[in-house]
PDB file of N, CA and C in Angstrom:
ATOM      1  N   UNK A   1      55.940   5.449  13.465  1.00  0.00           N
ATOM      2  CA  UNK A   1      54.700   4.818  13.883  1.00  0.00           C
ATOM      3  C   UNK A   1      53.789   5.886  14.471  1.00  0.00           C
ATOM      4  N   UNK A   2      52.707   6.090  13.749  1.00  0.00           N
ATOM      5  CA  UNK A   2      51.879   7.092  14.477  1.00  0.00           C
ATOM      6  C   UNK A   2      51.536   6.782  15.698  1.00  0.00           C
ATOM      7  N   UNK A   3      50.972   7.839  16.397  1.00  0.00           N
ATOM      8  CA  UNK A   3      50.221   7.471  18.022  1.00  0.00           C
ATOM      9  C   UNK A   3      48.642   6.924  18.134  1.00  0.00           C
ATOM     10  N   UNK A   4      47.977   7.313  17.404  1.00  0.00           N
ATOM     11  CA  UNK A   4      46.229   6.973  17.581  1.00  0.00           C
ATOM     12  C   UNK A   4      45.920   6.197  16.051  1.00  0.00           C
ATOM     13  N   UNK A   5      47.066   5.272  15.519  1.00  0.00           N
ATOM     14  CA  UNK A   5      46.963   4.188  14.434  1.00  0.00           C
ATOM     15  C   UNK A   5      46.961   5.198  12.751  1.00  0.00           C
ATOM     16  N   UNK A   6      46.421   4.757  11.796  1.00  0.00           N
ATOM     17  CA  UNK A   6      46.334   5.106  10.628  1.00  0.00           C
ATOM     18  C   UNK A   6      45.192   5.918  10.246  1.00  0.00           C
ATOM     19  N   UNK A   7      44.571   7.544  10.226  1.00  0.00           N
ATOM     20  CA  UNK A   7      43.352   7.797  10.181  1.00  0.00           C
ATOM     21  C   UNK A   7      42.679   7.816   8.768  1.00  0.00           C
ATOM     22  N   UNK A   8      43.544   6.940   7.961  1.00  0.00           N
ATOM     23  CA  UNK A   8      42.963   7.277   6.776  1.00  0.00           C
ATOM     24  C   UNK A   8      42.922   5.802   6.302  1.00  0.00           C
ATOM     25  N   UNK A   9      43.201   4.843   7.155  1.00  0.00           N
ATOM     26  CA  UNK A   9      42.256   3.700   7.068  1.00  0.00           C
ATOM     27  C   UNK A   9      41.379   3.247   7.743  1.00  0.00           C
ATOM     28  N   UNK A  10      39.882   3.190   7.131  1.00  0.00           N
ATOM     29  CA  UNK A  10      38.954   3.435   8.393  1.00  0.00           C
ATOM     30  C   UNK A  10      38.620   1.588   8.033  1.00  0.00           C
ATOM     31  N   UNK A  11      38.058   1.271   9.716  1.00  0.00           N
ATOM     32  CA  UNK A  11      38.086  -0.200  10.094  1.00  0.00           C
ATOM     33  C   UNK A  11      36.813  -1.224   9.110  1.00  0.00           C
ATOM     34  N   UNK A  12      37.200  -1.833   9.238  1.00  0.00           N
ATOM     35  CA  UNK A  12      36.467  -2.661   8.131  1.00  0.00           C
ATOM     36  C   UNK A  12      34.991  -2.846   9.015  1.00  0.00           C
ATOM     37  N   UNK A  13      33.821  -2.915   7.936  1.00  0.00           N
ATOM     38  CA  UNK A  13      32.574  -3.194   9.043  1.00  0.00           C
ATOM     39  C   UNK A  13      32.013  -4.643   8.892  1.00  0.00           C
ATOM     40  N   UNK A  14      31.569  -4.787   9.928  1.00  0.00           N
ATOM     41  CA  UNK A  14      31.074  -6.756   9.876  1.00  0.00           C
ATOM     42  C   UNK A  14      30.002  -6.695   8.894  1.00  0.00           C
ATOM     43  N   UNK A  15      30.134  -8.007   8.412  1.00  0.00           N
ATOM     44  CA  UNK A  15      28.697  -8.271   7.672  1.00  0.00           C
ATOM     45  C   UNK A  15      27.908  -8.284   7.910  1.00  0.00           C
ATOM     46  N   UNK A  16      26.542  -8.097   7.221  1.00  0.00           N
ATOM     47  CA  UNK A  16      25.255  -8.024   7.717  1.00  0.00           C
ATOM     48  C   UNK A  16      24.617  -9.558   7.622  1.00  0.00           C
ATOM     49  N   UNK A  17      23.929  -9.482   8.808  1.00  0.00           N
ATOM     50  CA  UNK A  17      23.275 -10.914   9.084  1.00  0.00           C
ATOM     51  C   UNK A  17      22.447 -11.179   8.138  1.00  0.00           C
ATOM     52  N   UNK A  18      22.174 -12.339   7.581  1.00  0.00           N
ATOM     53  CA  UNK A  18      20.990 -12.436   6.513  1.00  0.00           C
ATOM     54  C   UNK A  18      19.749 -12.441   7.100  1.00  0.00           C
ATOM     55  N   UNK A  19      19.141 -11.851   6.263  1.00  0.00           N
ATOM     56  CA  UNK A  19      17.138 -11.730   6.806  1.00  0.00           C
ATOM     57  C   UNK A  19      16.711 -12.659   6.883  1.00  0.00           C
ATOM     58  N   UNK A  20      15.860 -13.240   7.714  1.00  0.00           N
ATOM     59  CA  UNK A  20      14.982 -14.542   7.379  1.00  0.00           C
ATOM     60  C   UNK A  20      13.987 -14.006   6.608  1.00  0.00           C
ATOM     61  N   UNK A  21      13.495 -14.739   5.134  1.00  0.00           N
ATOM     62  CA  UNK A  21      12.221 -14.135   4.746  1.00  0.00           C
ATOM     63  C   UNK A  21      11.211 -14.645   4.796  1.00  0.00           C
ATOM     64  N   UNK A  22       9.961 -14.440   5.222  1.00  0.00           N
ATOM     65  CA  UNK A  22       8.677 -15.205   5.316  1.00  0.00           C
ATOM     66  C   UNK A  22       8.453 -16.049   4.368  1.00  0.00           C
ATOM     67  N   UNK A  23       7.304 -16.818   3.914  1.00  0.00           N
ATOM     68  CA  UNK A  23       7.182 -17.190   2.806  1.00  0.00           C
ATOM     69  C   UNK A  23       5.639 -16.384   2.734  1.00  0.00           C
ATOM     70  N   UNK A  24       5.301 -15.303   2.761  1.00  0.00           N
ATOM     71  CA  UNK A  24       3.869 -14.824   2.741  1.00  0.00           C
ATOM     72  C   UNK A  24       4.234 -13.934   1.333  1.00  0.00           C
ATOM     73  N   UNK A  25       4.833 -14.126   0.887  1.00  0.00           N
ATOM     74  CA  UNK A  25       5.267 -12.842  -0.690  1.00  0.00           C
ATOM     75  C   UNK A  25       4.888 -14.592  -1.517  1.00  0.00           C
ATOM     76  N   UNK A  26       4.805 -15.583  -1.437  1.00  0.00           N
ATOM     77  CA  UNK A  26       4.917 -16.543  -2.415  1.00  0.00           C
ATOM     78  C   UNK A  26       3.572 -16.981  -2.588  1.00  0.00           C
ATOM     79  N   UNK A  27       2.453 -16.462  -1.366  1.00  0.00           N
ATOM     80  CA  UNK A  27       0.959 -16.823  -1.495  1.00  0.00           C
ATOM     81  C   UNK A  27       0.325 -15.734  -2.327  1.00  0.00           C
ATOM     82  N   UNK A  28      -0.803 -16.581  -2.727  1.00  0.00           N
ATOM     83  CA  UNK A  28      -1.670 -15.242  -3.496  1.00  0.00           C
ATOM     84  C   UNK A  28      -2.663 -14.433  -2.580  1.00  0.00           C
ATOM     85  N   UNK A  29      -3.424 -13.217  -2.739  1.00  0.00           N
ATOM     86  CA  UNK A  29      -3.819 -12.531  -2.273  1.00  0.00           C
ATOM     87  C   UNK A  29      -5.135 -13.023  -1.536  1.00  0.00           C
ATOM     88  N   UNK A  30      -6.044 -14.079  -2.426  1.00  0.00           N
ATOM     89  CA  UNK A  30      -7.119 -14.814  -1.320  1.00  0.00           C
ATOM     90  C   UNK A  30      -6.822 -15.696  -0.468  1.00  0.00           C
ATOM     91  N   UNK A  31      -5.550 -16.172  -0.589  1.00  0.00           N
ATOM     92  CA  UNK A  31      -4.785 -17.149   0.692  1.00  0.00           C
ATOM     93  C   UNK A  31      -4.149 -16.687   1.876  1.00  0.00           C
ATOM     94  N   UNK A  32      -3.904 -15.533   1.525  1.00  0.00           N
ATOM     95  CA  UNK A  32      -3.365 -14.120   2.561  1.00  0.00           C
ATOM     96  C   UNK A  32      -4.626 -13.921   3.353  1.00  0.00           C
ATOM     97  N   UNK A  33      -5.964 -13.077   2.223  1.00  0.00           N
ATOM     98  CA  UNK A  33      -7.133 -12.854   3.194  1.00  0.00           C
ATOM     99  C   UNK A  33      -7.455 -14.266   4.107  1.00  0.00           C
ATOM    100  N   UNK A  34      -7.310 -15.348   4.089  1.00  0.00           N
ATOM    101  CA  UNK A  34      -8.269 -16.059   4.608  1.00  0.00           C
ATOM    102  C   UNK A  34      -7.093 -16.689   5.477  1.00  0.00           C
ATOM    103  N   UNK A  35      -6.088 -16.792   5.657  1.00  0.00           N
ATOM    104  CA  UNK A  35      -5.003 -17.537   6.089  1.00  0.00           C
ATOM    105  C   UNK A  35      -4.994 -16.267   7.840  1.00  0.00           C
ATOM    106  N   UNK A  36      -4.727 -15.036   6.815  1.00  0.00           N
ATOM    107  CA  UNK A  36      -3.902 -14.358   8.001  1.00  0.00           C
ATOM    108  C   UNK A  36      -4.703 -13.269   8.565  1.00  0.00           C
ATOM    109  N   UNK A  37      -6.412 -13.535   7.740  1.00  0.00           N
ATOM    110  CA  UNK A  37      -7.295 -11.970   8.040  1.00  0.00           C
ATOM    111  C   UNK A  37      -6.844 -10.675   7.667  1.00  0.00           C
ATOM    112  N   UNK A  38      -6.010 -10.818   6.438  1.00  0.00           N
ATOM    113  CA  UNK A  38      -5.692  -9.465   6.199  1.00  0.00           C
ATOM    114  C   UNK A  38      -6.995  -9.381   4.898  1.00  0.00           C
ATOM    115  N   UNK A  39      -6.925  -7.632   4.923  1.00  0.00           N
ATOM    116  CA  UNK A  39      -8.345  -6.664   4.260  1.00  0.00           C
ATOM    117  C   UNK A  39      -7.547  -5.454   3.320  1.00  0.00           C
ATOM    118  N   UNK A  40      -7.463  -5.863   2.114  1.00  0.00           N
ATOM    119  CA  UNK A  40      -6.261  -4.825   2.318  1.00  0.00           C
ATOM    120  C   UNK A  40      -7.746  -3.683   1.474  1.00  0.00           C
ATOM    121  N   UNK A  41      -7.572  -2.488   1.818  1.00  0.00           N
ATOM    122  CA  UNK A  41      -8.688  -1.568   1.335  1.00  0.00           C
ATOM    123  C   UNK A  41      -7.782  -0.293   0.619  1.00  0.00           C
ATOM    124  N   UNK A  42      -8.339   0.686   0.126  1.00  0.00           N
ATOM    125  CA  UNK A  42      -7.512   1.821  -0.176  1.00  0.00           C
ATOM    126  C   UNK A  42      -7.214   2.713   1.033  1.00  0.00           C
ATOM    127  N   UNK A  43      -5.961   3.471   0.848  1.00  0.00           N
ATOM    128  CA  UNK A  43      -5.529   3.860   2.106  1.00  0.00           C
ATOM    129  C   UNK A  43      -6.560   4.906   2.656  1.00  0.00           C
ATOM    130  N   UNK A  44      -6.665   5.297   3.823  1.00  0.00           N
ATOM    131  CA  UNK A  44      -7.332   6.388   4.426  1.00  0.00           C
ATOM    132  C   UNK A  44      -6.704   7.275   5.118  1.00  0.00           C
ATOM    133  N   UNK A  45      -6.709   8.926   5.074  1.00  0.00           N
ATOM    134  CA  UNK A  45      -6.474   9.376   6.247  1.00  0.00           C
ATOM    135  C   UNK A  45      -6.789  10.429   6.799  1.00  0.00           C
ATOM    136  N   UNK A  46      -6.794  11.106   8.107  1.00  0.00           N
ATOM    137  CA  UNK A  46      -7.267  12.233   8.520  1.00  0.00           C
ATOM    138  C   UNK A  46      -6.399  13.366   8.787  1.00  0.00           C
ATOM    139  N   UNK A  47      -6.851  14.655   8.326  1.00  0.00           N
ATOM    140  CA  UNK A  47      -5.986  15.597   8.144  1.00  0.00           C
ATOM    141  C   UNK A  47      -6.866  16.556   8.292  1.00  0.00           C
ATOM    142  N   UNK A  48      -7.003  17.572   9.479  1.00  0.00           N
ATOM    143  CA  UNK A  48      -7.686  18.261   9.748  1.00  0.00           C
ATOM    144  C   UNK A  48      -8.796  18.138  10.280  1.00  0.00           C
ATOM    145  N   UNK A  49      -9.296  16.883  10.820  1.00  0.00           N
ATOM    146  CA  UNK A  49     -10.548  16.514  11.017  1.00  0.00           C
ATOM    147  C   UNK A  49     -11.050  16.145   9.842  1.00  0.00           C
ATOM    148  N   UNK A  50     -10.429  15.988   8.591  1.00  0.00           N
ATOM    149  CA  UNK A  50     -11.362  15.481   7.079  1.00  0.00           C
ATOM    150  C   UNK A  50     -10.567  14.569   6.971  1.00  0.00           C
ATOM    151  N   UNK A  51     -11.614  13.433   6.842  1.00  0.00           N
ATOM    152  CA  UNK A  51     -11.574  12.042   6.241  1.00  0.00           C
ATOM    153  C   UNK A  51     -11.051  11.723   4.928  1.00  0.00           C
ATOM    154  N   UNK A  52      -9.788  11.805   4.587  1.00  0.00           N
ATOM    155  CA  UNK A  52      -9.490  11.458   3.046  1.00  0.00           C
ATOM    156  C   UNK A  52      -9.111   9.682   2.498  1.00  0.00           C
ATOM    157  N   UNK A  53      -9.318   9.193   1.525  1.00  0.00           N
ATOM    158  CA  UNK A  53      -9.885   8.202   0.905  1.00  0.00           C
ATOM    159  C   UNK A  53      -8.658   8.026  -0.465  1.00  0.00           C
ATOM    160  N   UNK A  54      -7.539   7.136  -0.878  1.00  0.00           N
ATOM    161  CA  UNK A  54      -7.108   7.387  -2.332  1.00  0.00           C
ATOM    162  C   UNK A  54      -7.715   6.119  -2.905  1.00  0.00           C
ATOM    163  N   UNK A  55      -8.085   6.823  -4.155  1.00  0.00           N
ATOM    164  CA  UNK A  55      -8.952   5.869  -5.057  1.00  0.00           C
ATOM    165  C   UNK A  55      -8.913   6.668  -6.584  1.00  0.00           C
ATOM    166  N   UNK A  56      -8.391   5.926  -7.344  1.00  0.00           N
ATOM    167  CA  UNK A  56      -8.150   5.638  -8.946  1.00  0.00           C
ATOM    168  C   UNK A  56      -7.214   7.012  -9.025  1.00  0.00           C
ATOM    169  N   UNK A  57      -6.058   6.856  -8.518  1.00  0.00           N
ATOM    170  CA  UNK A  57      -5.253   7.759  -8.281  1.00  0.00           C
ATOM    171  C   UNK A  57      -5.542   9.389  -7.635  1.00  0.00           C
ATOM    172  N   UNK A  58      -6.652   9.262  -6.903  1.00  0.00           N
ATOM    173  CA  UNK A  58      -6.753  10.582  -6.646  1.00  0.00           C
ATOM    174  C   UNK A  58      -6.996  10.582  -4.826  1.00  0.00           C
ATOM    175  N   UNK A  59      -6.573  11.466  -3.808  1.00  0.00           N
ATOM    176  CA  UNK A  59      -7.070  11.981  -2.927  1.00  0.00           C
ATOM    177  C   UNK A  59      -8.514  11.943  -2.663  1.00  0.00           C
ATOM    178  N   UNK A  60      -9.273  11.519  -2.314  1.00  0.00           N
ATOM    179  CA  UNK A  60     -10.967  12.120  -2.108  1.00  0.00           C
ATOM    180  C   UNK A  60     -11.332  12.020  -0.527  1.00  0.00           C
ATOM    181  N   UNK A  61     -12.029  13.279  -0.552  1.00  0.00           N
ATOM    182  CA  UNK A  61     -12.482  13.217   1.054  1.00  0.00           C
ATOM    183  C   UNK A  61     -13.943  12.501   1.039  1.00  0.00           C
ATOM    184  N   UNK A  62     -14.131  12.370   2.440  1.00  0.00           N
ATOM    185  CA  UNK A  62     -15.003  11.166   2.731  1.00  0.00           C
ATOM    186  C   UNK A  62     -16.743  11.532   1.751  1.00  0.00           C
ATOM    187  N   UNK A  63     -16.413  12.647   2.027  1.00  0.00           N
ATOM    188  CA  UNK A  63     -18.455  12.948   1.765  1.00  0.00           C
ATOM    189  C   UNK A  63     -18.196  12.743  -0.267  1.00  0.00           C
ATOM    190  N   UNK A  64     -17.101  13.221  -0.717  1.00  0.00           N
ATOM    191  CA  UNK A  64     -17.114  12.586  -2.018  1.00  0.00           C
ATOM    192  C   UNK A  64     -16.366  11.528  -3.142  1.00  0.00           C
ATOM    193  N   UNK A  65     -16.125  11.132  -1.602  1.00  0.00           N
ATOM    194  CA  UNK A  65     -16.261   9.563  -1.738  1.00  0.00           C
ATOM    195  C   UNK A  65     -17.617   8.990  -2.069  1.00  0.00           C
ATOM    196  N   UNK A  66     -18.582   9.007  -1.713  1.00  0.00           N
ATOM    197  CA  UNK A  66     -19.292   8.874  -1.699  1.00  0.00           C
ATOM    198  C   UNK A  66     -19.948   8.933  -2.766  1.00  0.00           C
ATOM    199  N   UNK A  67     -19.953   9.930  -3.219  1.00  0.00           N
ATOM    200  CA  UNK A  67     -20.171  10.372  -4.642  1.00  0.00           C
ATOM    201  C   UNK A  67     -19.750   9.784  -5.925  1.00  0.00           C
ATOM    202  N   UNK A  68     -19.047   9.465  -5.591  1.00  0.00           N
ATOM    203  CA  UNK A  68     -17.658   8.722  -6.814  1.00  0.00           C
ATOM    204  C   UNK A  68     -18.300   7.533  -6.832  1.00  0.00           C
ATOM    205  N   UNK A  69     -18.518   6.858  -5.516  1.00  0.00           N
ATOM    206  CA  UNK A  69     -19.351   5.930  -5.848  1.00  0.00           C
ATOM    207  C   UNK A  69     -19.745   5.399  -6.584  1.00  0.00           C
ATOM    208  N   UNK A  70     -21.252   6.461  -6.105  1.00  0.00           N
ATOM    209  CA  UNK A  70     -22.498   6.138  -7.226  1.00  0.00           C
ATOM    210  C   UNK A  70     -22.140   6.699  -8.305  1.00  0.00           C
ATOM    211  N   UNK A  71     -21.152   7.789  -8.752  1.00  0.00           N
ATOM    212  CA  UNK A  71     -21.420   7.706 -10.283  1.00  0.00           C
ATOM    213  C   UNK A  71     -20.762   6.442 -10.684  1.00  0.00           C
ATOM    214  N   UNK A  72     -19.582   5.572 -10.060  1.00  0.00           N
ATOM    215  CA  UNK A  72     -19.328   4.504 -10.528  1.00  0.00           C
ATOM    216  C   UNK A  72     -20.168   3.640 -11.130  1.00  0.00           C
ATOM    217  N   UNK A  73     -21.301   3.448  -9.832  1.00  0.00           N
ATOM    218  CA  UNK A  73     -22.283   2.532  -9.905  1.00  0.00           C
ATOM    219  C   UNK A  73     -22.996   2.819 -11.237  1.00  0.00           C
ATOM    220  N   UNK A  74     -23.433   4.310 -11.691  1.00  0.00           N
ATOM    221  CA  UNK A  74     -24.039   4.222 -12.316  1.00  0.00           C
ATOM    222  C   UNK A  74     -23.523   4.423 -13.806  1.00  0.00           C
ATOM    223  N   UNK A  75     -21.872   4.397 -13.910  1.00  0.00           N
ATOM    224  CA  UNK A  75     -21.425   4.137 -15.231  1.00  0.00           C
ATOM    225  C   UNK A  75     -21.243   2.875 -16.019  1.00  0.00           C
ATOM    226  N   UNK A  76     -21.548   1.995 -14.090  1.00  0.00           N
ATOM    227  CA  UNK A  76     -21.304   0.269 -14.618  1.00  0.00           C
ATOM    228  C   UNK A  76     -22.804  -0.157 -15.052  1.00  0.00           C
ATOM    229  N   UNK A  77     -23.930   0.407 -14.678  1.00  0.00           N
ATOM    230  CA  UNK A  77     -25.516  -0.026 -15.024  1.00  0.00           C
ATOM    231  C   UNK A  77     -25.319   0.397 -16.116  1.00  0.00           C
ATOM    232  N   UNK A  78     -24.929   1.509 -16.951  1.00  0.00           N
ATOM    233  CA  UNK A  78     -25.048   2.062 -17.932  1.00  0.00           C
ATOM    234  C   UNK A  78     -24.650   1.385 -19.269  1.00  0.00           C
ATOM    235  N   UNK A  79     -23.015   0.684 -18.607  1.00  0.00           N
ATOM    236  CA  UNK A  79     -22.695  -0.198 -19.530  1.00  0.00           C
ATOM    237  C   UNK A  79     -22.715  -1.029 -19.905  1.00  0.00           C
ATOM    238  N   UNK A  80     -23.635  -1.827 -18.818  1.00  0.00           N
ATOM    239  CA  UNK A  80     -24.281  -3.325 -18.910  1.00  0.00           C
ATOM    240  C   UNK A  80     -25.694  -2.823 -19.372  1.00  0.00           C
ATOM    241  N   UNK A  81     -25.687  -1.792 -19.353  1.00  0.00           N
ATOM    242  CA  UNK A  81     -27.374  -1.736 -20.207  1.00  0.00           C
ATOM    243  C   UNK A  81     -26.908  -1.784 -21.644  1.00  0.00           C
ATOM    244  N   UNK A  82     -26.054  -0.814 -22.189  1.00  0.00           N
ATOM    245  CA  UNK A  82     -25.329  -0.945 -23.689  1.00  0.00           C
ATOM    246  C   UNK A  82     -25.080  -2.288 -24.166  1.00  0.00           C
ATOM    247  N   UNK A  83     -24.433  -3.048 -23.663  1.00  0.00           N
ATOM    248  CA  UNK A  83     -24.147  -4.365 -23.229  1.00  0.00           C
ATOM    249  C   UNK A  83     -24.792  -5.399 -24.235  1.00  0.00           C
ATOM    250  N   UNK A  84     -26.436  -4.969 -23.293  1.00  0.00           N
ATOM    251  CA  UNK A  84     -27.731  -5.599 -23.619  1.00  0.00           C
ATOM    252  C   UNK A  84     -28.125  -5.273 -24.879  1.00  0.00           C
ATOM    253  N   UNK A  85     -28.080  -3.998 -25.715  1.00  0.00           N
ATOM    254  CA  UNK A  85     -29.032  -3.735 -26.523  1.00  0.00           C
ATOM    255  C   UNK A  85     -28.152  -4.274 -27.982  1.00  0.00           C
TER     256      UNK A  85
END
């Protein structure tokens, strides 16, 4: 009989408690905004004192952000002008 038990059977571990899960994964996203005030926006963050922005898979800092914008803006006038003709 060993002295400090069997070291090469290690003790069994308790089960894990089950999660309670919300039911907020089963609402849709305008029942979320208006239910719980959530905004969800693209992420932001600061790094160095510069404002960075991710949007259409890319990094952008704040001042061209900005930029991206308006050329957005002005690829969507462009194509609703095509649109038209």
């Amino acid at each position: 009989m060993p002295l400090f038990g069997n070291i090469f059977s290690p003790k069994k571990t308790p089960p894990r408690k089950s999660a309670s899960l919300s039911n907020l994964h089963t609402l849709d996203r305008s029942t979320r905004e208006i239910e719980l005030g959530l905004e969800y926006g693209s992420p932001v963050m600061n790094i160095g004192g510069q404002s960075l922005k991710f949007e259409d898979g890319q990094w952008i800092s704040e001042s061209t952000a900005e930029t991206h914008l308006i050329q957005k803006e002005l690829e969507d006038v462009r194509s609703n002008s095509r649109r038209k003709k």
